[in-house]
PDB file of N, CA and C in Angstrom:
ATOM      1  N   UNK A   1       1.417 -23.458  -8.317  1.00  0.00           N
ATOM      2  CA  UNK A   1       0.629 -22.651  -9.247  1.00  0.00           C
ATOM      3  C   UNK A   1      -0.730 -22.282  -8.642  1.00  0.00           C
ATOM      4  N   UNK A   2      -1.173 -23.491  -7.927  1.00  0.00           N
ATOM      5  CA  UNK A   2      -2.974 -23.256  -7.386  1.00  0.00           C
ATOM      6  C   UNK A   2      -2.742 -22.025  -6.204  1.00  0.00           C
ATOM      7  N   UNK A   3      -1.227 -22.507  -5.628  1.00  0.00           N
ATOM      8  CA  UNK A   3      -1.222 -21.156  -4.263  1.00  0.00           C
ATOM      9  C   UNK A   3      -1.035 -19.499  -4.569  1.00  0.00           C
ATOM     10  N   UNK A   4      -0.557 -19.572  -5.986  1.00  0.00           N
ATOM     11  CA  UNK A   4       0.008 -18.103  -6.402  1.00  0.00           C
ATOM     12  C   UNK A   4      -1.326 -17.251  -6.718  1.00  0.00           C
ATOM     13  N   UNK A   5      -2.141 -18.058  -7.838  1.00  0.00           N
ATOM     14  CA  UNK A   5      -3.625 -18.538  -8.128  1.00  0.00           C
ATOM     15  C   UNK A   5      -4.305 -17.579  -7.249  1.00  0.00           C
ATOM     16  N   UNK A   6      -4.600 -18.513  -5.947  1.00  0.00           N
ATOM     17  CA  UNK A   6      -5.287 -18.035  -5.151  1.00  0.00           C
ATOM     18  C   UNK A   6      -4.916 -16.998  -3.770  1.00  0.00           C
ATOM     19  N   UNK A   7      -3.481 -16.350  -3.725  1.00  0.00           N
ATOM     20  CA  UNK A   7      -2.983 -15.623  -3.158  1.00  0.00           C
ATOM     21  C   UNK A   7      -3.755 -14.301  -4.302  1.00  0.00           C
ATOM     22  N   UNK A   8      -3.455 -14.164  -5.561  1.00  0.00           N
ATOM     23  CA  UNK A   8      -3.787 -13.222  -6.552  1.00  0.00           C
ATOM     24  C   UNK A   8      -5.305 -12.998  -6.634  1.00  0.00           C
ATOM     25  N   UNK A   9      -5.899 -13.833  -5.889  1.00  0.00           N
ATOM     26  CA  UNK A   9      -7.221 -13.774  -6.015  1.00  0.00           C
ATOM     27  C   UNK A   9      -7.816 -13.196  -5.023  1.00  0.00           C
ATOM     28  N   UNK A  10      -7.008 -13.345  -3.503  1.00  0.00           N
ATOM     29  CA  UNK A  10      -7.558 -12.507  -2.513  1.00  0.00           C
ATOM     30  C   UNK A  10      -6.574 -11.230  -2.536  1.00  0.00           C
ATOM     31  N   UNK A  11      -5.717 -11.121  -2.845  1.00  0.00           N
ATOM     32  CA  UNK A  11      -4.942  -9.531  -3.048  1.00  0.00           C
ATOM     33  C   UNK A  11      -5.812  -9.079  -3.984  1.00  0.00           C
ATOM     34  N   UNK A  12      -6.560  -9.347  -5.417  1.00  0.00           N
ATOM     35  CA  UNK A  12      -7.371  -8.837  -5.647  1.00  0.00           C
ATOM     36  C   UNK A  12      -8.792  -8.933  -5.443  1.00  0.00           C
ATOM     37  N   UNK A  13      -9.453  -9.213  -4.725  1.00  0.00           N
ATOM     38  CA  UNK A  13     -10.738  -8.998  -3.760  1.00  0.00           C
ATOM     39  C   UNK A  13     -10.868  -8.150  -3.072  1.00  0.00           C
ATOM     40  N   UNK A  14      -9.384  -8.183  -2.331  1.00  0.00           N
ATOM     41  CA  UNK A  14      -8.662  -7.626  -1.027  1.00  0.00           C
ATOM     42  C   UNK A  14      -8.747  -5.595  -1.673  1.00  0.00           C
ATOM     43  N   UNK A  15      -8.383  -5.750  -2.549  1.00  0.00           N
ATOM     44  CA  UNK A  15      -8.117  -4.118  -3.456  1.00  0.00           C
ATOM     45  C   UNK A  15      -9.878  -3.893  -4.049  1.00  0.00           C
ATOM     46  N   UNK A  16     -10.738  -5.108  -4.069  1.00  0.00           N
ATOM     47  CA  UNK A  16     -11.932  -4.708  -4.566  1.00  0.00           C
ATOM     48  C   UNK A  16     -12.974  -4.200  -3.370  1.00  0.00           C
ATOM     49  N   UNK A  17     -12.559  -4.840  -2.338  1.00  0.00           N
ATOM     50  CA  UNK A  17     -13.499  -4.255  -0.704  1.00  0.00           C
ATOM     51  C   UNK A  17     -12.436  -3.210  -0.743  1.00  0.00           C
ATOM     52  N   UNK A  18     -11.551  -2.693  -0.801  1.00  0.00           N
ATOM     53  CA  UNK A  18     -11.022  -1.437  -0.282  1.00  0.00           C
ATOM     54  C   UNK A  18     -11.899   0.034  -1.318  1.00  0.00           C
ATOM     55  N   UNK A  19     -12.003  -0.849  -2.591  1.00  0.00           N
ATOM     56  CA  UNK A  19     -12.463   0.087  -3.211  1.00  0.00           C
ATOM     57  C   UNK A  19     -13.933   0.531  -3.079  1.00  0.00           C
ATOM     58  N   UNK A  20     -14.707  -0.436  -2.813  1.00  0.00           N
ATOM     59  CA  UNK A  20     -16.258  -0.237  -2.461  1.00  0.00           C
ATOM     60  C   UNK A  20     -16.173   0.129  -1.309  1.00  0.00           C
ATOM     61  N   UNK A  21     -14.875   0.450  -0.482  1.00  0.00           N
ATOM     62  CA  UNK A  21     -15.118   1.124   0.833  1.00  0.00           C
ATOM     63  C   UNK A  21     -15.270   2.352   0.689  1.00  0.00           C
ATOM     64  N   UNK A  22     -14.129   3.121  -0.331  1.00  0.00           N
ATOM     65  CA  UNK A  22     -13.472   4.609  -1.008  1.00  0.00           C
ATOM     66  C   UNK A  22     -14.754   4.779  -1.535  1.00  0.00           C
ATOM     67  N   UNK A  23     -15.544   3.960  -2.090  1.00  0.00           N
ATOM     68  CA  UNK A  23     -17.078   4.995  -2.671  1.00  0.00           C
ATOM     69  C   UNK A  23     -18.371   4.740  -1.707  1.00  0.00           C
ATOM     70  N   UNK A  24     -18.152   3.637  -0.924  1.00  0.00           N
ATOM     71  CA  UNK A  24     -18.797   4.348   0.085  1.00  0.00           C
ATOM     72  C   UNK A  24     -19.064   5.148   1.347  1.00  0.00           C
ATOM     73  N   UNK A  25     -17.754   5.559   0.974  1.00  0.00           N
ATOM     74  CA  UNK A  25     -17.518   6.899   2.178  1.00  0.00           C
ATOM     75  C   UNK A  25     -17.955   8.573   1.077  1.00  0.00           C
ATOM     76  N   UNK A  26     -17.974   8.501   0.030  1.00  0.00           N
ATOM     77  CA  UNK A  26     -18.884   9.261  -1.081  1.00  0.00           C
ATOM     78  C   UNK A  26     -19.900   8.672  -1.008  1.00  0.00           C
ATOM     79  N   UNK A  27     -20.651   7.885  -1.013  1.00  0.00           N
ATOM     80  CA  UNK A  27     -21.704   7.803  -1.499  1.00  0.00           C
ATOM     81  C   UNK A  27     -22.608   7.695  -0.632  1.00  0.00           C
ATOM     82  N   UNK A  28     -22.789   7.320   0.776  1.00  0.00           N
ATOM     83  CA  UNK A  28     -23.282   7.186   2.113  1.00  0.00           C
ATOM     84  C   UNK A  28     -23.930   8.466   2.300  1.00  0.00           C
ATOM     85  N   UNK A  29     -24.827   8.633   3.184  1.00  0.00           N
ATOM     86  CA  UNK A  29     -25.931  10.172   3.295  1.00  0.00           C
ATOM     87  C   UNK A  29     -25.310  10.555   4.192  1.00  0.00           C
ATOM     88  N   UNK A  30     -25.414  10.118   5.777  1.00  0.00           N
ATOM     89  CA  UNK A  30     -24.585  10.582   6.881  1.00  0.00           C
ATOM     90  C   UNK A  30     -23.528   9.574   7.425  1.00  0.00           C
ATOM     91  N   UNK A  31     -23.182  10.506   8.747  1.00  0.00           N
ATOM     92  CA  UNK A  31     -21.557  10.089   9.388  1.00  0.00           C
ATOM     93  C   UNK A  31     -21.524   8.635   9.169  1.00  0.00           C
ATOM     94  N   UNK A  32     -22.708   7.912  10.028  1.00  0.00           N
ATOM     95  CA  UNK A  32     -22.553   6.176  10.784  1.00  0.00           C
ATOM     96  C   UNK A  32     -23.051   5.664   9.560  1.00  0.00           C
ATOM     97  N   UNK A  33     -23.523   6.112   8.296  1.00  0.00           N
ATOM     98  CA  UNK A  33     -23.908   4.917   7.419  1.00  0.00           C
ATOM     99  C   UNK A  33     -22.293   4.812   6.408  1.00  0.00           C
ATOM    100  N   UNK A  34     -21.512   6.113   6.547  1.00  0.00           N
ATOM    101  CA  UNK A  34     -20.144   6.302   5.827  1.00  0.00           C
ATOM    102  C   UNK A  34     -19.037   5.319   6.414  1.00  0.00           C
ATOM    103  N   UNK A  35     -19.124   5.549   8.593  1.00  0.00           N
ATOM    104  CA  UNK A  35     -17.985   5.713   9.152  1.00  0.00           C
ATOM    105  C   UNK A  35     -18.493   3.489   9.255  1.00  0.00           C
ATOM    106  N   UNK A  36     -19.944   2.849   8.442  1.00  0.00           N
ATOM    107  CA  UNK A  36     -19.856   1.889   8.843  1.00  0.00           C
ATOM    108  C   UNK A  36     -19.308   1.107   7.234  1.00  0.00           C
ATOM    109  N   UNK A  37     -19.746   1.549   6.212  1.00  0.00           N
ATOM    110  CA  UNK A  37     -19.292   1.223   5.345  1.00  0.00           C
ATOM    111  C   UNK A  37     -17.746   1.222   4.681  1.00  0.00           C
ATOM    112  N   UNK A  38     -16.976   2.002   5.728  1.00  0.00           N
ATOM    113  CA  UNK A  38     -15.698   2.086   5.699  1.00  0.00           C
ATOM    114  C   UNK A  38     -14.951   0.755   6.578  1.00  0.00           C
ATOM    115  N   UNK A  39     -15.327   0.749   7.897  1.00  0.00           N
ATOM    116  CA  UNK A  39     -14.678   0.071   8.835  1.00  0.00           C
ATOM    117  C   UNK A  39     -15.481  -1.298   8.140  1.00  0.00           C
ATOM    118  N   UNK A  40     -16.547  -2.132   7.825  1.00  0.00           N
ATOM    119  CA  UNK A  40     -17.037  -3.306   7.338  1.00  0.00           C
ATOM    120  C   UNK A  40     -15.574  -3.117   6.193  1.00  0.00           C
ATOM    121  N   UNK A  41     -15.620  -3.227   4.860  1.00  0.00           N
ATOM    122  CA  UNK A  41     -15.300  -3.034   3.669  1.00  0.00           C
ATOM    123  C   UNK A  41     -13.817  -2.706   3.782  1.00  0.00           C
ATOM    124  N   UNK A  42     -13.177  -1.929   4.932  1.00  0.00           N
ATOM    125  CA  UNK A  42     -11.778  -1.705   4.635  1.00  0.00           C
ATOM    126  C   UNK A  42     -10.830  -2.794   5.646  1.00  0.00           C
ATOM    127  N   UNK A  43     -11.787  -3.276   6.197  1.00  0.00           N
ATOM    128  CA  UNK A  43     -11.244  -4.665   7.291  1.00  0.00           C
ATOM    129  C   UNK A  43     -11.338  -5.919   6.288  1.00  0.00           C
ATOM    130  N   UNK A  44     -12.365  -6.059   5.746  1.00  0.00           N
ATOM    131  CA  UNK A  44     -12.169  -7.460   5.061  1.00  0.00           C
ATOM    132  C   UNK A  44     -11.337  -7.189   3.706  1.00  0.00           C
ATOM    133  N   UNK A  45     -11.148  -6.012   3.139  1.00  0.00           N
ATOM    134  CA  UNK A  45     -10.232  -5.907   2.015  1.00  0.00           C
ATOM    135  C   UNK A  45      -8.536  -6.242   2.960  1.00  0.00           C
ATOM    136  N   UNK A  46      -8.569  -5.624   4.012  1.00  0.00           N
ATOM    137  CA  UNK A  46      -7.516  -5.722   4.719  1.00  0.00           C
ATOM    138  C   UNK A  46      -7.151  -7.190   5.095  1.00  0.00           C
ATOM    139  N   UNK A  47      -7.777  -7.619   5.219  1.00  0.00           N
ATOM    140  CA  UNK A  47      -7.613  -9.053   5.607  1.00  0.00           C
ATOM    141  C   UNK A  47      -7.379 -10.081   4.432  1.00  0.00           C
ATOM    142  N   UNK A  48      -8.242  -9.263   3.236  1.00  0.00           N
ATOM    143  CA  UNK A  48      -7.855 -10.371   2.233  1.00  0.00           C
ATOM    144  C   UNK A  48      -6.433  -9.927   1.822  1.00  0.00           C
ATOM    145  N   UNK A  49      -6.128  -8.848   1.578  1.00  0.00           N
ATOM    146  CA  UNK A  49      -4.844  -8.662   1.221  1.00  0.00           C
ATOM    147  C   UNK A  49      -3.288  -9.212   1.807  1.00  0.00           C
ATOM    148  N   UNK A  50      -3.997  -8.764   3.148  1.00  0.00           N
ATOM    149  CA  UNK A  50      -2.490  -9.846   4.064  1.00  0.00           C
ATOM    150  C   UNK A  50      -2.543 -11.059   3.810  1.00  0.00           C
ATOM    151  N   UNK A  51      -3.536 -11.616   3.394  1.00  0.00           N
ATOM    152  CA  UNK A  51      -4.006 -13.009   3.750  1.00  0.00           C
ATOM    153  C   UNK A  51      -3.470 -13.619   2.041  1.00  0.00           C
ATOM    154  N   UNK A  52      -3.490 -12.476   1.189  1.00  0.00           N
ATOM    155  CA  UNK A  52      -2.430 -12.700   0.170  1.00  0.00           C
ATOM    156  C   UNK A  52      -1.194 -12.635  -0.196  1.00  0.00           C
ATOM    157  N   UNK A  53      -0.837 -11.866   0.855  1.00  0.00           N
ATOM    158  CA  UNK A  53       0.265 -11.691   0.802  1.00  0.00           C
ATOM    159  C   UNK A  53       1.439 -12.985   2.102  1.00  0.00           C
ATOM    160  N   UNK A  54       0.408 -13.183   2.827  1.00  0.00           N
ATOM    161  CA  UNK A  54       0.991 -14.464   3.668  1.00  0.00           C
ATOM    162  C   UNK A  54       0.881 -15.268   2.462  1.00  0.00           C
ATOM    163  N   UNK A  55       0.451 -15.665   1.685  1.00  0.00           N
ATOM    164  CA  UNK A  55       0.109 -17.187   0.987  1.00  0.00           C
ATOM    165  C   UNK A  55       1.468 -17.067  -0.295  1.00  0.00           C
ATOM    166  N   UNK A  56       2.017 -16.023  -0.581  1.00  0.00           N
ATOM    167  CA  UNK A  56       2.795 -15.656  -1.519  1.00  0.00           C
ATOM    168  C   UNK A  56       4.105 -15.328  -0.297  1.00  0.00           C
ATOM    169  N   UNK A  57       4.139 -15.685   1.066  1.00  0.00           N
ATOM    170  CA  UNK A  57       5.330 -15.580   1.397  1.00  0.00           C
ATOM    171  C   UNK A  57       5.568 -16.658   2.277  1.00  0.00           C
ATOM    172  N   UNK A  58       4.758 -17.545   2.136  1.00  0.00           N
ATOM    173  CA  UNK A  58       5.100 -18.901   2.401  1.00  0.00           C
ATOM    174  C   UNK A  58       5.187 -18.707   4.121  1.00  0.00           C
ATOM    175  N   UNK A  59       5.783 -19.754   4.519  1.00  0.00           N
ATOM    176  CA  UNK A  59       6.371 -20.307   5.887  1.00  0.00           C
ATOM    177  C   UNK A  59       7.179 -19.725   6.632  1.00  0.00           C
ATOM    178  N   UNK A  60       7.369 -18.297   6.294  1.00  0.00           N
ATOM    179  CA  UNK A  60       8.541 -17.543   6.936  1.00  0.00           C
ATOM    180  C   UNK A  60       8.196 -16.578   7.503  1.00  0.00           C
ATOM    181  N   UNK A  61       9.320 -15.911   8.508  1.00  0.00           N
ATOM    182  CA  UNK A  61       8.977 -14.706   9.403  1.00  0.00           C
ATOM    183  C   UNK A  61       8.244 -13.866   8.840  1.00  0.00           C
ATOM    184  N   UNK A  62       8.162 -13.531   7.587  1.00  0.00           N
ATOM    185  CA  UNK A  62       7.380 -12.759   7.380  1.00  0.00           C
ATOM    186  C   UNK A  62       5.874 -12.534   7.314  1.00  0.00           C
ATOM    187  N   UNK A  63       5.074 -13.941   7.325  1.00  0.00           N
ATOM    188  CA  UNK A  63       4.141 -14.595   6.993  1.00  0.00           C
ATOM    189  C   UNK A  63       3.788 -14.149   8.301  1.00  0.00           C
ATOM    190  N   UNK A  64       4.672 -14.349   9.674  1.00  0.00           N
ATOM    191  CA  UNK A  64       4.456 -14.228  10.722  1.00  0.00           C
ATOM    192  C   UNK A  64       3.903 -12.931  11.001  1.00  0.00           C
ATOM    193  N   UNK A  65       5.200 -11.958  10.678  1.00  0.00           N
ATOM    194  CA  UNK A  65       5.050 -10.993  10.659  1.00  0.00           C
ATOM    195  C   UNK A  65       3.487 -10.221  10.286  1.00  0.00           C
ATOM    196  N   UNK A  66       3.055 -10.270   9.078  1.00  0.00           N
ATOM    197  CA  UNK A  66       1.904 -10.061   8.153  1.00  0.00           C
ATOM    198  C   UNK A  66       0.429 -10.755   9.712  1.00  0.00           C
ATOM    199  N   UNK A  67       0.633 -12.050  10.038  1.00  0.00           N
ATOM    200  CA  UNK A  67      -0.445 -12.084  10.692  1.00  0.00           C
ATOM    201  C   UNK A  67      -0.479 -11.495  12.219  1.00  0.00           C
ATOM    202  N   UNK A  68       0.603 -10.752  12.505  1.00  0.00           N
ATOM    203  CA  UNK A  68       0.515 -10.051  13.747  1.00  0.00           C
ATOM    204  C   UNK A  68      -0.104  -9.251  13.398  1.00  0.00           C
ATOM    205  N   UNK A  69       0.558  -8.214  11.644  1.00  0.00           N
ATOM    206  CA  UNK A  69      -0.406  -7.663  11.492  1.00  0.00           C
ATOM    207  C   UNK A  69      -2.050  -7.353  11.381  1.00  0.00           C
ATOM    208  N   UNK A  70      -2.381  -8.502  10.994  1.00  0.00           N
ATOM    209  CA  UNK A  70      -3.796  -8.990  10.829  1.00  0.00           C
ATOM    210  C   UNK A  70      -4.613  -8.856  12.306  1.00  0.00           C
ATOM    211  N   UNK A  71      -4.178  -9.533  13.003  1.00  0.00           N
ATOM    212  CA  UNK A  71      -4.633  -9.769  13.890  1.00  0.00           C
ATOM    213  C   UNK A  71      -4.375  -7.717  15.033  1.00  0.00           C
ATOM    214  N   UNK A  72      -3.784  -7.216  14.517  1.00  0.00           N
ATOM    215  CA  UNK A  72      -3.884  -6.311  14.796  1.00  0.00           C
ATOM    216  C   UNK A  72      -5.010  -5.658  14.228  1.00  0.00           C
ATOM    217  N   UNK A  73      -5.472  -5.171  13.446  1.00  0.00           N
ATOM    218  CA  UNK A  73      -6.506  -5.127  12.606  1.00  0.00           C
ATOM    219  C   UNK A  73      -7.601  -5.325  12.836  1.00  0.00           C
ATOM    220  N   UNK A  74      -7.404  -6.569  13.415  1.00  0.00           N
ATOM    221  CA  UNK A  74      -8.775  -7.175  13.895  1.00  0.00           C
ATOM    222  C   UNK A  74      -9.342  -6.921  14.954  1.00  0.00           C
ATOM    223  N   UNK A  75      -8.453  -6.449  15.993  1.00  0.00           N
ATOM    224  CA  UNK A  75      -8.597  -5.510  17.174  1.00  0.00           C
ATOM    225  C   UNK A  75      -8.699  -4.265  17.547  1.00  0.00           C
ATOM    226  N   UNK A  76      -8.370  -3.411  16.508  1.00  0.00           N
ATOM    227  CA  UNK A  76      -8.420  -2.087  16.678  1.00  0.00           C
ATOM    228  C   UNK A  76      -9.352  -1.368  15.384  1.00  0.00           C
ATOM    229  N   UNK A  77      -9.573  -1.944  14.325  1.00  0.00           N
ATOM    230  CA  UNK A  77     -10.555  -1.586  13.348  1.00  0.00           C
ATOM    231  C   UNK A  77     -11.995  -1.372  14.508  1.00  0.00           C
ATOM    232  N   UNK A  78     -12.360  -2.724  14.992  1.00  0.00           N
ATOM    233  CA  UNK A  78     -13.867  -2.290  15.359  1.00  0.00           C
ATOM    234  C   UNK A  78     -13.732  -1.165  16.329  1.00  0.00           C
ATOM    235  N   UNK A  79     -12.745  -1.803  17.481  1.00  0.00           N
ATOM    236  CA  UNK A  79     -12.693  -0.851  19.031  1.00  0.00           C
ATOM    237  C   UNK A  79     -12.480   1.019  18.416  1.00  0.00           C
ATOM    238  N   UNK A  80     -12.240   1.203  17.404  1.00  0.00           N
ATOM    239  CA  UNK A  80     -11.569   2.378  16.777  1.00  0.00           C
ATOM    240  C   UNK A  80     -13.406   2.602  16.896  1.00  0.00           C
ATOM    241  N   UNK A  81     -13.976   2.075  15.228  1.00  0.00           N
ATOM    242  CA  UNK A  81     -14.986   2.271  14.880  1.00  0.00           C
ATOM    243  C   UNK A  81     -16.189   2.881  16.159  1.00  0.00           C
ATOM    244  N   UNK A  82     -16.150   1.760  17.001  1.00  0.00           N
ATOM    245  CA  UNK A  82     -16.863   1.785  18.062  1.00  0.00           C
ATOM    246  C   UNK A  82     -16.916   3.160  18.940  1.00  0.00           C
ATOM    247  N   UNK A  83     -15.475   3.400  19.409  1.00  0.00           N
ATOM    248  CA  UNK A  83     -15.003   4.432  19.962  1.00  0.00           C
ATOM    249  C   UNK A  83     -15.623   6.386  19.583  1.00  0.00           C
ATOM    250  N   UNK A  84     -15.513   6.028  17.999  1.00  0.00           N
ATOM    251  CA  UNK A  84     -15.487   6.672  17.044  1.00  0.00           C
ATOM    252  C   UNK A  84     -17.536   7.422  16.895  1.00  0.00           C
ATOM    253  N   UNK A  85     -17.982   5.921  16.912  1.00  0.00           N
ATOM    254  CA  UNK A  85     -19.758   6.018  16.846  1.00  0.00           C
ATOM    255  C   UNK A  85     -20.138   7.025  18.348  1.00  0.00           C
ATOM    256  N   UNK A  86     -19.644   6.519  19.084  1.00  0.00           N
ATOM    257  CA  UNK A  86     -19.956   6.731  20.827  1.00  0.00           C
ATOM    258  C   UNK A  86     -19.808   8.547  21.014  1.00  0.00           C
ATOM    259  N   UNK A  87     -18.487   9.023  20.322  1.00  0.00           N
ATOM    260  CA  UNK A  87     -18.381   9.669  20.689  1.00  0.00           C
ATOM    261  C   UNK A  87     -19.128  10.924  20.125  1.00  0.00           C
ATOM    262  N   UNK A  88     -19.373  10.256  18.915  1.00  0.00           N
ATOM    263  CA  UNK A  88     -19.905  11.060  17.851  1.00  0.00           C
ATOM    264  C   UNK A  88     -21.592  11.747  18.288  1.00  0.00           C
ATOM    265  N   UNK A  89     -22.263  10.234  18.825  1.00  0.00           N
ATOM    266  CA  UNK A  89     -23.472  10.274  19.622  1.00  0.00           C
ATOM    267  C   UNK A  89     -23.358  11.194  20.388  1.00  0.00           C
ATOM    268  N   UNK A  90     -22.399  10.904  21.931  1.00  0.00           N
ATOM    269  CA  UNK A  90     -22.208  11.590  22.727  1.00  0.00           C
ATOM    270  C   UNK A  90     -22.199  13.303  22.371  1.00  0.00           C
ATOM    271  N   UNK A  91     -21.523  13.862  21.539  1.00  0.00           N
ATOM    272  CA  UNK A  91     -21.026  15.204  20.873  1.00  0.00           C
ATOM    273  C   UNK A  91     -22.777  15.585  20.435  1.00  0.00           C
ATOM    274  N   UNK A  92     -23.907  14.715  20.678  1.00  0.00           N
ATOM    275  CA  UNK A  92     -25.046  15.274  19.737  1.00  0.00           C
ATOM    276  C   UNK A  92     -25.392  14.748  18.486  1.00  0.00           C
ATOM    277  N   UNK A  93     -24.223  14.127  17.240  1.00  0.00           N
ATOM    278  CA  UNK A  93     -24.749  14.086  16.216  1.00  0.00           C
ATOM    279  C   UNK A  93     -25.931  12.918  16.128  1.00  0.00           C
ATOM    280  N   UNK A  94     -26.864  13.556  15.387  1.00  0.00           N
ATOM    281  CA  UNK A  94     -27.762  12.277  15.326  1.00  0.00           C
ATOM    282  C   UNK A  94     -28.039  11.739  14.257  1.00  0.00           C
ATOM    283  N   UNK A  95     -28.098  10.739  13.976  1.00  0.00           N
ATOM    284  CA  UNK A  95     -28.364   9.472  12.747  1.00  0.00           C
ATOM    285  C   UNK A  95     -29.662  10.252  11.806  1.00  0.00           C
ATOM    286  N   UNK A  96     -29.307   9.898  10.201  1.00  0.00           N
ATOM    287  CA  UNK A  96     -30.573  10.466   9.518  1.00  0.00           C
ATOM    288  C   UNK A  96     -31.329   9.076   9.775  1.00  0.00           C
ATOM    289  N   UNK A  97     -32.496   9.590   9.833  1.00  0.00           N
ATOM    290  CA  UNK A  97     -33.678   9.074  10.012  1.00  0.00           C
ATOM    291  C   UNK A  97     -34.791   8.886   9.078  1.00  0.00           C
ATOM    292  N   UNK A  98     -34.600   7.870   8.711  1.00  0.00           N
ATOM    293  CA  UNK A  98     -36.228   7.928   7.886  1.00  0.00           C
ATOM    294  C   UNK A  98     -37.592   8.972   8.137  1.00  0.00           C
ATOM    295  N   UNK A  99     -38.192   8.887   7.376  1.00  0.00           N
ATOM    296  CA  UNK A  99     -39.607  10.150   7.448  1.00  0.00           C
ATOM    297  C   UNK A  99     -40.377   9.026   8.445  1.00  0.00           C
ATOM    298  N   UNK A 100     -41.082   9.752   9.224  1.00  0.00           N
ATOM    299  CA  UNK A 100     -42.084   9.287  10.096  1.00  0.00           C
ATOM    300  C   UNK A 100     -41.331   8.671  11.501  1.00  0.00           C
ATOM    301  N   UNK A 101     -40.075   8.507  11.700  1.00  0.00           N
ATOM    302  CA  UNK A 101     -39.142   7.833  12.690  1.00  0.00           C
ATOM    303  C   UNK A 101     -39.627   8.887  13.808  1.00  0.00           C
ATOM    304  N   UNK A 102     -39.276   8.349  15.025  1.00  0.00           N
ATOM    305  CA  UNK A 102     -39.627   9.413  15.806  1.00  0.00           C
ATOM    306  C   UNK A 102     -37.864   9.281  16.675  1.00  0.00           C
ATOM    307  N   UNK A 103     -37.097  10.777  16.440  1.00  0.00           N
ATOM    308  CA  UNK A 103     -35.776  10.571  17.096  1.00  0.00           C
ATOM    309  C   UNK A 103     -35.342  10.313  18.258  1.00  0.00           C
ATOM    310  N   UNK A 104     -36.594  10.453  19.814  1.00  0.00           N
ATOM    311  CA  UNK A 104     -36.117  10.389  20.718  1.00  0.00           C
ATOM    312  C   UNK A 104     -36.249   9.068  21.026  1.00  0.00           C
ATOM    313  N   UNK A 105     -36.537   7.771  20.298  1.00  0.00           N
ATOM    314  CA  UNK A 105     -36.247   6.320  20.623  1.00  0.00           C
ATOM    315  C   UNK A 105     -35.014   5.854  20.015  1.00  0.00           C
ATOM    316  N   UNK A 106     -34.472   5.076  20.581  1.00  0.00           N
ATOM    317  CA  UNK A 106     -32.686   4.905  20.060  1.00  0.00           C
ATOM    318  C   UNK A 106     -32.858   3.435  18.777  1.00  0.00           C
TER     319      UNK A 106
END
């Protein structure tokens, strides 16, 4: 009962970071404050969710299965993100800036 419990508790956490990810990709001013509030927020919803869904499938291949997935996730969410910032820089775009910032210091 305590494992079902708490499998239901990170599948729903897991659906509550996905959702504060979905409004803050609306609600963010520019690209890197959107493209960071997505990749933070849609990795740990991601993680809680497998991580509920392993606990509700017990000891079996599938459990297995689920943390290859994870662990996939965990490797290609940031390197994506990362990839993603670099190039964006590179292309010119530049970060909003507070008033008084001066843009040519990084």
């Amino acid at each position: 009962m305590a494992l079902d419990i708490l499998s239901w508790f990170c599948m729903l956490a897991g659906g509550v970071f996905c959702a504060i990810g979905a409004f803050g990709l609306v609600r963010m001013p520019d690209f890197y404050t959107r493209m960071h509030a997505a990749s933070i927020t849609d990795t740990v919803g991601a993680w809680l969710l497998l991580l509920g869904m392993i606990l509700q499938a017990g000891l079996t291949l599938i459990a297995v299965k689920l943390l290859m997935i994870a662990l996939l996730l965990l490797f290609t969410s940031p390197t994506a993100t990362h990839a993603l910032a670099k190039a964006a820089r590179a292309r010119g775009l530049q970060p909003l800036l507070a008033p008084g910032e001066d843009p040519s210091k990084p």
